[in-house]
Protein backbone atom coordinates (compact mmCIF):
# COMPACT_ATOMS: atom_id res chain seq x y z
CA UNK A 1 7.21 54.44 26.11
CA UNK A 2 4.54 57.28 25.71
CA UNK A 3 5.40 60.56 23.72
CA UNK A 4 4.61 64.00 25.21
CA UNK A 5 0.63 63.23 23.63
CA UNK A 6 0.36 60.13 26.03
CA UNK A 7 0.56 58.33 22.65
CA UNK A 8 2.60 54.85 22.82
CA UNK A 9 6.01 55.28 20.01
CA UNK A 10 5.46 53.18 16.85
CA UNK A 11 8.46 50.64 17.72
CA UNK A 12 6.41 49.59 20.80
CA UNK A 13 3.39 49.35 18.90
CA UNK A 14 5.22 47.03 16.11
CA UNK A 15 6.53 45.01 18.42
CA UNK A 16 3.25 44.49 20.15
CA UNK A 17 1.75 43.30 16.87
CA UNK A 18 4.60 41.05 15.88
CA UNK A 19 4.39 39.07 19.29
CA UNK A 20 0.31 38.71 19.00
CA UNK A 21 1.04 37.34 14.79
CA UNK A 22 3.78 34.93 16.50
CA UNK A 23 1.72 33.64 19.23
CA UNK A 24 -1.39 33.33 16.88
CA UNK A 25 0.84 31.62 14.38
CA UNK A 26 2.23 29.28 17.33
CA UNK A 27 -1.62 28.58 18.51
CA UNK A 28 -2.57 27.89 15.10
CA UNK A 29 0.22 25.52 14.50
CA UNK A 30 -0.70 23.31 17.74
CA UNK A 31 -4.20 23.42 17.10
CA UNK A 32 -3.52 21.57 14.05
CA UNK A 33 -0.82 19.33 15.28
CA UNK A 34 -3.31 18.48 17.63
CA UNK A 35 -6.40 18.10 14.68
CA UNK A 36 -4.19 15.56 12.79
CA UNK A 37 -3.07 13.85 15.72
CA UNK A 38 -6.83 13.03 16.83
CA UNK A 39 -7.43 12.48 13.13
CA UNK A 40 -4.54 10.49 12.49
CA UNK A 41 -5.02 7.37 10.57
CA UNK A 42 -2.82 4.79 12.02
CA UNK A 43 -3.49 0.92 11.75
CA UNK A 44 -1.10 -0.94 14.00
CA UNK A 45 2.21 -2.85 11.71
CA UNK A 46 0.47 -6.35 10.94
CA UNK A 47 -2.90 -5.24 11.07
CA UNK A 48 -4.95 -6.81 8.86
CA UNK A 49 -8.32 -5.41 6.89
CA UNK A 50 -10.73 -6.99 4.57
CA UNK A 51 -11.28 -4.65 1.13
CA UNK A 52 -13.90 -4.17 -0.98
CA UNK A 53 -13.89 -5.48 -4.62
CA UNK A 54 -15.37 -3.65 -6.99
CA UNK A 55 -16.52 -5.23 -10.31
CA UNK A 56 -17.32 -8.38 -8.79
CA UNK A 57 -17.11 -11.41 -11.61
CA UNK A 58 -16.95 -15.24 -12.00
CA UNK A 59 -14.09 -15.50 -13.93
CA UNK A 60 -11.64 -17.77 -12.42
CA UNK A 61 -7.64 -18.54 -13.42
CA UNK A 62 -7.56 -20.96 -16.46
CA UNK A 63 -5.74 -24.63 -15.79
CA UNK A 64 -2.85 -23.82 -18.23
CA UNK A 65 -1.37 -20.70 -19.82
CA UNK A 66 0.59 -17.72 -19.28
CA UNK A 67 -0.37 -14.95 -16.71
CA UNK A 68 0.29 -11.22 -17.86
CA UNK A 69 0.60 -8.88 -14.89
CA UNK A 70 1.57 -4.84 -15.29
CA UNK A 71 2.82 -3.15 -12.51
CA UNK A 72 2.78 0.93 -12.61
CA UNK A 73 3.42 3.63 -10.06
CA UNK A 74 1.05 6.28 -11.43
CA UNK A 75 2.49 9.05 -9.57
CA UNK A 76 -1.15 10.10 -8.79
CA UNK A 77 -1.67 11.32 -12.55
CA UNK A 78 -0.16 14.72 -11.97
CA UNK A 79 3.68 13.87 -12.28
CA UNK A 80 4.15 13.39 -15.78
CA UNK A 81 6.97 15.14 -18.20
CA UNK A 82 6.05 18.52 -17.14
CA UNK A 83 6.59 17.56 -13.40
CA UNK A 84 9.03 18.21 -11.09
CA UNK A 85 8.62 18.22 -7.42
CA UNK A 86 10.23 19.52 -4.23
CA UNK A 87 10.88 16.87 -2.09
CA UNK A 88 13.18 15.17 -5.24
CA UNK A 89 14.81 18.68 -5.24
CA UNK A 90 12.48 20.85 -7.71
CA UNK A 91 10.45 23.76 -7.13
CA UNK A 92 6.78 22.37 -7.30
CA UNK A 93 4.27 22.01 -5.03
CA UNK A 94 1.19 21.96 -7.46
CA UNK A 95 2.41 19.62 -10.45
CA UNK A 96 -0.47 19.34 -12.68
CA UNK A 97 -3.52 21.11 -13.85
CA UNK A 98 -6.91 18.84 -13.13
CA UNK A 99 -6.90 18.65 -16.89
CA UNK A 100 -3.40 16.97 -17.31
CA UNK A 101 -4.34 15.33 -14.65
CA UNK A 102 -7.60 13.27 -16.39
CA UNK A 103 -5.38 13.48 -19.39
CA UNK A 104 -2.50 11.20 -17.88
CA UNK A 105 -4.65 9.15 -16.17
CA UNK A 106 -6.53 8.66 -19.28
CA UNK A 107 -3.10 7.65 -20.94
CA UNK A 108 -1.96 5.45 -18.53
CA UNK A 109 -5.75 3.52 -19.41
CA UNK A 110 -5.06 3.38 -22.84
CA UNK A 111 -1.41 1.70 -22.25
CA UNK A 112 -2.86 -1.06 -20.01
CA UNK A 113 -5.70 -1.88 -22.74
CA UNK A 114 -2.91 -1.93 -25.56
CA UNK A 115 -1.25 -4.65 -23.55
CA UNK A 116 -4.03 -6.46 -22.10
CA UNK A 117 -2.77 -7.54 -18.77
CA UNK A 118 -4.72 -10.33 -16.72
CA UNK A 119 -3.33 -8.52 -13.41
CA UNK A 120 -2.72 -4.97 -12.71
CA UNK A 121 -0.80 -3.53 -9.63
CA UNK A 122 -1.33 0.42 -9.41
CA UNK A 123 0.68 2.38 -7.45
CA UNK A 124 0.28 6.38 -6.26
CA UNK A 125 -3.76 6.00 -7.24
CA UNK A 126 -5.74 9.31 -5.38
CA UNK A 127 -8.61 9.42 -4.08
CA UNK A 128 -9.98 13.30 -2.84
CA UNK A 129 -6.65 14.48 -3.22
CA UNK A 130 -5.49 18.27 -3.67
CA UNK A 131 -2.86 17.54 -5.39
CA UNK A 132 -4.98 15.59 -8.04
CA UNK A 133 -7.57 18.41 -7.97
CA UNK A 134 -9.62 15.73 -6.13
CA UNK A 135 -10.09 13.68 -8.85
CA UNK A 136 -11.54 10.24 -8.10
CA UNK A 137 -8.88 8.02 -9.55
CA UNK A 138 -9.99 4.66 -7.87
CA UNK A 139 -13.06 5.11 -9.69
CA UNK A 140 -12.14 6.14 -12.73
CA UNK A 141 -10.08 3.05 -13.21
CA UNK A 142 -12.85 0.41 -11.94
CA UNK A 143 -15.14 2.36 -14.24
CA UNK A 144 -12.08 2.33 -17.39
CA UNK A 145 -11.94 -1.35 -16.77
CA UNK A 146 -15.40 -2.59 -16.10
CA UNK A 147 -14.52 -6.41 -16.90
CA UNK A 148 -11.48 -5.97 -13.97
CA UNK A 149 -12.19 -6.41 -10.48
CA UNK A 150 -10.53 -3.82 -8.60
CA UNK A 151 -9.59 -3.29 -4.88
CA UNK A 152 -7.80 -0.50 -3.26
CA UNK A 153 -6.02 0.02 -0.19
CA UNK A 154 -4.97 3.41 1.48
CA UNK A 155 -1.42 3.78 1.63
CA UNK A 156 -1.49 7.46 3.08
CA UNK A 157 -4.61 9.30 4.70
CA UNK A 158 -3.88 13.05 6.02
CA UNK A 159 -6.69 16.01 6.39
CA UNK A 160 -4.38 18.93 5.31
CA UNK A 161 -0.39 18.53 5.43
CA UNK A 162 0.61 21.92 6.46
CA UNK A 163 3.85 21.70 4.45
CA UNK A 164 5.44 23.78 2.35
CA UNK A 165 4.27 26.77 1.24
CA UNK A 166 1.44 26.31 -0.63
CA UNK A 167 1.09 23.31 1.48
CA UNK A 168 0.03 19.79 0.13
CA UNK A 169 -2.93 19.98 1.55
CA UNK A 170 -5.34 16.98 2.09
CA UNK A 171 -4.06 13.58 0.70
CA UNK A 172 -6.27 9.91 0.09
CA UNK A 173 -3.66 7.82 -1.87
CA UNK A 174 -3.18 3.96 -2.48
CA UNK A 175 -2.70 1.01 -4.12
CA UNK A 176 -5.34 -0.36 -6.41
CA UNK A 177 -4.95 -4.00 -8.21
CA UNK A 178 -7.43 -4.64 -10.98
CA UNK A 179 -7.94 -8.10 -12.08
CA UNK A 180 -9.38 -10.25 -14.44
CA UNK A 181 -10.47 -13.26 -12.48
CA UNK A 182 -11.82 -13.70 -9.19
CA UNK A 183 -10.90 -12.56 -6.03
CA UNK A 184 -12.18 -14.75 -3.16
CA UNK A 185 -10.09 -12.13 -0.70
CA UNK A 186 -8.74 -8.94 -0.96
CA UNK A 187 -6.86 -7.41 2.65
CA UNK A 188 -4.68 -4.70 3.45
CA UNK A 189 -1.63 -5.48 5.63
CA UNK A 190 -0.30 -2.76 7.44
CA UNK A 191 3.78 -1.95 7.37
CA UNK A 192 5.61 -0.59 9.90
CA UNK A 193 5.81 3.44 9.86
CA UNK A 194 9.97 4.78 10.85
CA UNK A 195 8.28 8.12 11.87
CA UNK A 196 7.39 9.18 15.41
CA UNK A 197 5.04 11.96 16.48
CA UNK A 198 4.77 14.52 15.25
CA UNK A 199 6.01 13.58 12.16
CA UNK A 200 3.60 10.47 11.31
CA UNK A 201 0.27 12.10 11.60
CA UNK A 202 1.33 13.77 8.24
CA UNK A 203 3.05 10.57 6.72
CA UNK A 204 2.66 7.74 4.92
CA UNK A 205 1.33 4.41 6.33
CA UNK A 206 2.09 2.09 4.05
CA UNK A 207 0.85 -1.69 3.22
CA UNK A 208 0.24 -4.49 1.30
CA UNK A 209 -2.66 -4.94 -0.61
CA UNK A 210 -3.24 -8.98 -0.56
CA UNK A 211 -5.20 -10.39 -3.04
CA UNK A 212 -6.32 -14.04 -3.74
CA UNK A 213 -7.09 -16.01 -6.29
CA UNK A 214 -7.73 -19.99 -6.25
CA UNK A 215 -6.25 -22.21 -8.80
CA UNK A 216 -7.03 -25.57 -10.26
CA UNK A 217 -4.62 -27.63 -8.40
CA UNK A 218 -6.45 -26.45 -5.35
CA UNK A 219 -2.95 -23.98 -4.66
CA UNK A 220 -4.09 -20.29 -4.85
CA UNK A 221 -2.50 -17.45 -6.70
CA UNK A 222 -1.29 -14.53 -4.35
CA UNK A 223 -1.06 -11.05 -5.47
CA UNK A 224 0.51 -8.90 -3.33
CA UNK A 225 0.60 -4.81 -4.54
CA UNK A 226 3.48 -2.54 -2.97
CA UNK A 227 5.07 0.51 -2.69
CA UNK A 228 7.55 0.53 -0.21
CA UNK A 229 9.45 3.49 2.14
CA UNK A 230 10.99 6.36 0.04
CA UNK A 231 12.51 9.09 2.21
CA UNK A 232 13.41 7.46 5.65
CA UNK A 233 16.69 7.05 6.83
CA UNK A 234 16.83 3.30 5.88
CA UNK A 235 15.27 1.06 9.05
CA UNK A 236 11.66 1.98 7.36
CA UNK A 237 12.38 0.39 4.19
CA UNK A 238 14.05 -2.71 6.40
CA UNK A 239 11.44 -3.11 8.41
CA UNK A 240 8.83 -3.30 5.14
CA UNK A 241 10.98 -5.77 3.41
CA UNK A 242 11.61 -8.10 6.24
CA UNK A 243 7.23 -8.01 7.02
CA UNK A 244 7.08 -8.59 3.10
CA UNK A 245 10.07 -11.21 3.47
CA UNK A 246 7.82 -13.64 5.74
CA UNK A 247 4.68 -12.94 3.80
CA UNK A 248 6.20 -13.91 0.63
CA UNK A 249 8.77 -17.02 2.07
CA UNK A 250 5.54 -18.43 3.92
CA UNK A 251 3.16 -18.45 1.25
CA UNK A 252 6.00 -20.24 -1.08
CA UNK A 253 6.23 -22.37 1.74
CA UNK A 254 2.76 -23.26 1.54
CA UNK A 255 3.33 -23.75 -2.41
CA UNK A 256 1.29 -21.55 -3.34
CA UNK A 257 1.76 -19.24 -6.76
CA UNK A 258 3.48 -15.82 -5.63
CA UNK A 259 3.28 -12.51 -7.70
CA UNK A 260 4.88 -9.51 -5.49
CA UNK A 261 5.07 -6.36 -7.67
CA UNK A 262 5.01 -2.55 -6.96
CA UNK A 263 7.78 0.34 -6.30
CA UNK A 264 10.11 -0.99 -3.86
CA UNK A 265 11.75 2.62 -3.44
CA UNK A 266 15.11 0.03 -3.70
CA UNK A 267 16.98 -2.05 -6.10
CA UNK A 268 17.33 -5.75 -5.99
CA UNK A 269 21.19 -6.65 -5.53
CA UNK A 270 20.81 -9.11 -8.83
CA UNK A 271 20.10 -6.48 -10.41
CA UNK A 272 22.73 -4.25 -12.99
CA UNK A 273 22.07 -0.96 -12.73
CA UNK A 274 25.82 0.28 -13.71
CA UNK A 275 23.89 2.23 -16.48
CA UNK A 276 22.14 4.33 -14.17
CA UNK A 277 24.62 6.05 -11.82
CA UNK A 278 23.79 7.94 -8.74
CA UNK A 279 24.80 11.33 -9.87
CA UNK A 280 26.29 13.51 -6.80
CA UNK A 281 23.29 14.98 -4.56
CA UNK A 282 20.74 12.68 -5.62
CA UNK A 283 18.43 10.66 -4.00
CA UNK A 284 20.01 6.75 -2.93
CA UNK A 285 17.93 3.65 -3.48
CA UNK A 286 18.19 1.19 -1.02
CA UNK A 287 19.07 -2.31 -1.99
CA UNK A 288 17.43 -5.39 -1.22
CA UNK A 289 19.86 -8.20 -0.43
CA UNK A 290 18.21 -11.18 -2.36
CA UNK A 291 20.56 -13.85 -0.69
CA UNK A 292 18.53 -13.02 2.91
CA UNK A 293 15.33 -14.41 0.94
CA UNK A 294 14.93 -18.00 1.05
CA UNK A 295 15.53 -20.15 -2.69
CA UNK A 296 11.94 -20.51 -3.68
CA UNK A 297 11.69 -17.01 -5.00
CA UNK A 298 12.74 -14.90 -7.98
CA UNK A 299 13.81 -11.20 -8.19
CA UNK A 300 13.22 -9.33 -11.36
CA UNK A 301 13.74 -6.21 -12.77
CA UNK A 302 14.78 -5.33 -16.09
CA UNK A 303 17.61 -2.87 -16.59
CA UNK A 304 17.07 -2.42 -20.09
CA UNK A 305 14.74 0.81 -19.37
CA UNK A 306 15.19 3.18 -16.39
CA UNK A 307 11.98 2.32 -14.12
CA UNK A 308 11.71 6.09 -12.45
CA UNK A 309 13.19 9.31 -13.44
CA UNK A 310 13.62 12.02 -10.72
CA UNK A 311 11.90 14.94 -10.47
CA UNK A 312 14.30 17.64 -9.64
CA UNK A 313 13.44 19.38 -12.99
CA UNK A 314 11.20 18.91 -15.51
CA UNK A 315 11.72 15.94 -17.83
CA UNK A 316 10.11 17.54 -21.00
CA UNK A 317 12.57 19.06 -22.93
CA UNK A 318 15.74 17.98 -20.49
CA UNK A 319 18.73 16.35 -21.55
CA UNK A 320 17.88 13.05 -21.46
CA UNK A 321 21.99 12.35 -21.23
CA UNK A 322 22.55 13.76 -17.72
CA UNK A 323 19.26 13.04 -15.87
CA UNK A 324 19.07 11.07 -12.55
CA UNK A 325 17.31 7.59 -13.59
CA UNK A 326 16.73 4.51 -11.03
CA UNK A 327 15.41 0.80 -11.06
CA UNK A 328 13.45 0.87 -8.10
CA UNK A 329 10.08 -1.28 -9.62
CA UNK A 330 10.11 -4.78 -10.54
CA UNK A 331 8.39 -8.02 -9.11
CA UNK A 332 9.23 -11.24 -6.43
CA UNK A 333 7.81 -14.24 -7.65
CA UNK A 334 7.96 -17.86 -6.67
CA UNK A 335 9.75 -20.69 -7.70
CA UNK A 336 6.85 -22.77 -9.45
CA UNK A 337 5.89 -20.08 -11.74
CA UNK A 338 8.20 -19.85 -15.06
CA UNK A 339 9.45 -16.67 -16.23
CA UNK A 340 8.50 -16.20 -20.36
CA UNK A 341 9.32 -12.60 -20.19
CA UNK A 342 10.20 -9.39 -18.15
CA UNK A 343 9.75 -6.22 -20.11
CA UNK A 344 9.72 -2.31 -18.70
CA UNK A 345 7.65 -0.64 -21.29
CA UNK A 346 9.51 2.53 -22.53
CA UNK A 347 6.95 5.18 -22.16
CA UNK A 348 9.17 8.04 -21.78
CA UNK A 349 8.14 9.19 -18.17
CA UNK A 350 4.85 11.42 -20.40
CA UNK A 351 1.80 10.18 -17.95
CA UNK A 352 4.15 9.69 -14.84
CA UNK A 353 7.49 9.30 -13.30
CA UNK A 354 7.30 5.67 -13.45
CA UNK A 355 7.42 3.93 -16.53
CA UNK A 356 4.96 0.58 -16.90
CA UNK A 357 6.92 -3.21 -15.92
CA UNK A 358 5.12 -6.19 -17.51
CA UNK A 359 5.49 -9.41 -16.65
CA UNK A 360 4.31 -12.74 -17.96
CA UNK A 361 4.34 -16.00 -16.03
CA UNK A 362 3.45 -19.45 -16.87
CA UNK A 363 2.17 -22.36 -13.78
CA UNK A 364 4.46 -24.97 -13.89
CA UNK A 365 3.58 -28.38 -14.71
């Protein structure tokens, strides 16, 4: 429509503009959809490949004696008490400052030296990360723990996720086990992913992070680092556990020494966790049925101390009465290794979301 001037009316021209910023937006959106998908890091389930170790030593796994392994989801040193975080039902996108960042990360160090682990399993480590400020925490551990060899596997690899607003941006995340003797191999195994396209070129891809270790008997020592589906609707995290279930029930078969330990994202059905109740609207745990494993393995958590807090609020400061806790971390081990001790280290959710499980294990005669 033209006024008496020839001049097209201002609705038209509005219009106009809000059709060209909608198909831009729309053309912007594939292009990208498009990007990631060519980009897309996406090892087939099963797929197996070899790691670098990093702080190569001699040091191999004594005859006798007990074998102290930590497990800790790190929550990528930028989810600590000040944290909460939007896909657990808070407001934040950007959790952390780089400074708290190094800070908690620097914590976390100091808590692993106080207890002097032989075997670490590290969960949530980043690696160029936005969200971390792209701070270089696989490095910064092999270079904390120079007399640990360390290996790292990437558990999610995205160029920019595009979600929400400010988006996540670009994500390098893993798992990273640090140990003190030898590593004669070190492989990632890849898990099944329950997302189609286009939803998996911004997701997760998780694994295993296999790591081994020869004892005296001849036997070997398997470590195996995980951190399991979070936020599918359920066939992810069964899929996972019944790849981890064969891994696990083969190697025992083989009698070989088992150590499984990360975030399983569920809770083992042996396991009491009438102290933490789901409160309503909160995120549900899965549960792994230990009676579908076969009888040379062990299940352990302890229950004593929440293992993961939620992060629909910030924790710092909260009433620590009527917050959402869960026992989602713990370790699988196998039948010839003794139990001495289970402990989940009470560090009050400060460097991370997670608190610290230790474990201590003895070969059996």
């Amino acid at each position: 429509m033209k006024t008496k001037t020839g001049k097209r009316s201002l609705p038209v021209l509005v219009i106009r503009i809000l059709l060209i910023a909608v198909l831009c937006a729309g053309l912007g959106f594939m292009l990208l959809i498009g990007y990631l998908s060519l980009t897309e890091y996406n090892p087939a389930a099963g797929d197996h490949t070899d790691l670098t170790v990093s702080n190569v030593n001699s040091e191999t796994l004594p005859d006798s004696g007990t074998i102290r392994v930590l497990s800790w989801n790190t929550g990528y040193g930028a989810l600590g008490d000040n944290a909460d975080f939007f896909m657990d039902g808070g407001k934040s996108v950007n959790t952390a400052s780089r400074e708290r960042v190094l800070k908690n990360i620097s914590d976390i160090a100091e808590v692993i030296r106080q207890e002097d682990p032989d075997i670490v399993f590290l969960q949530e480590v980043d690696q160029n990360s936005m969200r971390s400020h792209h701070v270089n925490e696989v490095e910064m551990y092999v270079d904390l723990f120079p007399d640990m060899e360390a290996s790292f596997a990437y558990n999610f690899r995205v160029p920019f996720i595009p979600y929400p607003i400010p988006p996540i941006g670009t994500v390098n995340s893993g798992v990273e086990t640090l140990s003190k003797w030898h590593q004669t191999e070190a492989v990632r195994e890849q898990l099944p992913c329950p997302f189609s396209w286009p939803v998996r070129v911004a997701n997760l891809k998780r694994c295993l992070l296999i790591s081994r270790i020869p004892a005296a008997d001849g036997k070997e020592l398997v470590l195996v680092n995980l951190h399991l589906e979070a936020y599918d609707s359920g066939e992810g995290k069964i899929a996972q556990t019944n790849q981890l279930k064969a891994l696990l029930e083969n190697e025992a078969a083989k009698g070989n020494y088992v150590i499984a330990g990360g975030d399983f994202n569920q809770i083992f059905s042996n396991v009491d966790s009438s102290a933490y109740p789901i409160l309503e609207g909160m995120w549900l745990p899965g549960e792994i049925d230990i009676s579908e494993f076969g009888s040379g393995l062990q299940f352990l958590m302890d229950s004593s101390v929440p293992t993961c807090r939620s992060l629909d609020r910030v924790y710092e400061g909260a009433d620590k009465n009527h917050f959402q806790y869960y026992m989602i971390d713990g370790f699988i081990v196998s039948s010839n290794l003794d139990v001495k001790s289970l402990e989940t280290l009470d560090e009050e959710f400060v460097s991370s979301d997670h608190n610290p499980v230790l474990l201590e294990v003895e070969i059996k005669g």
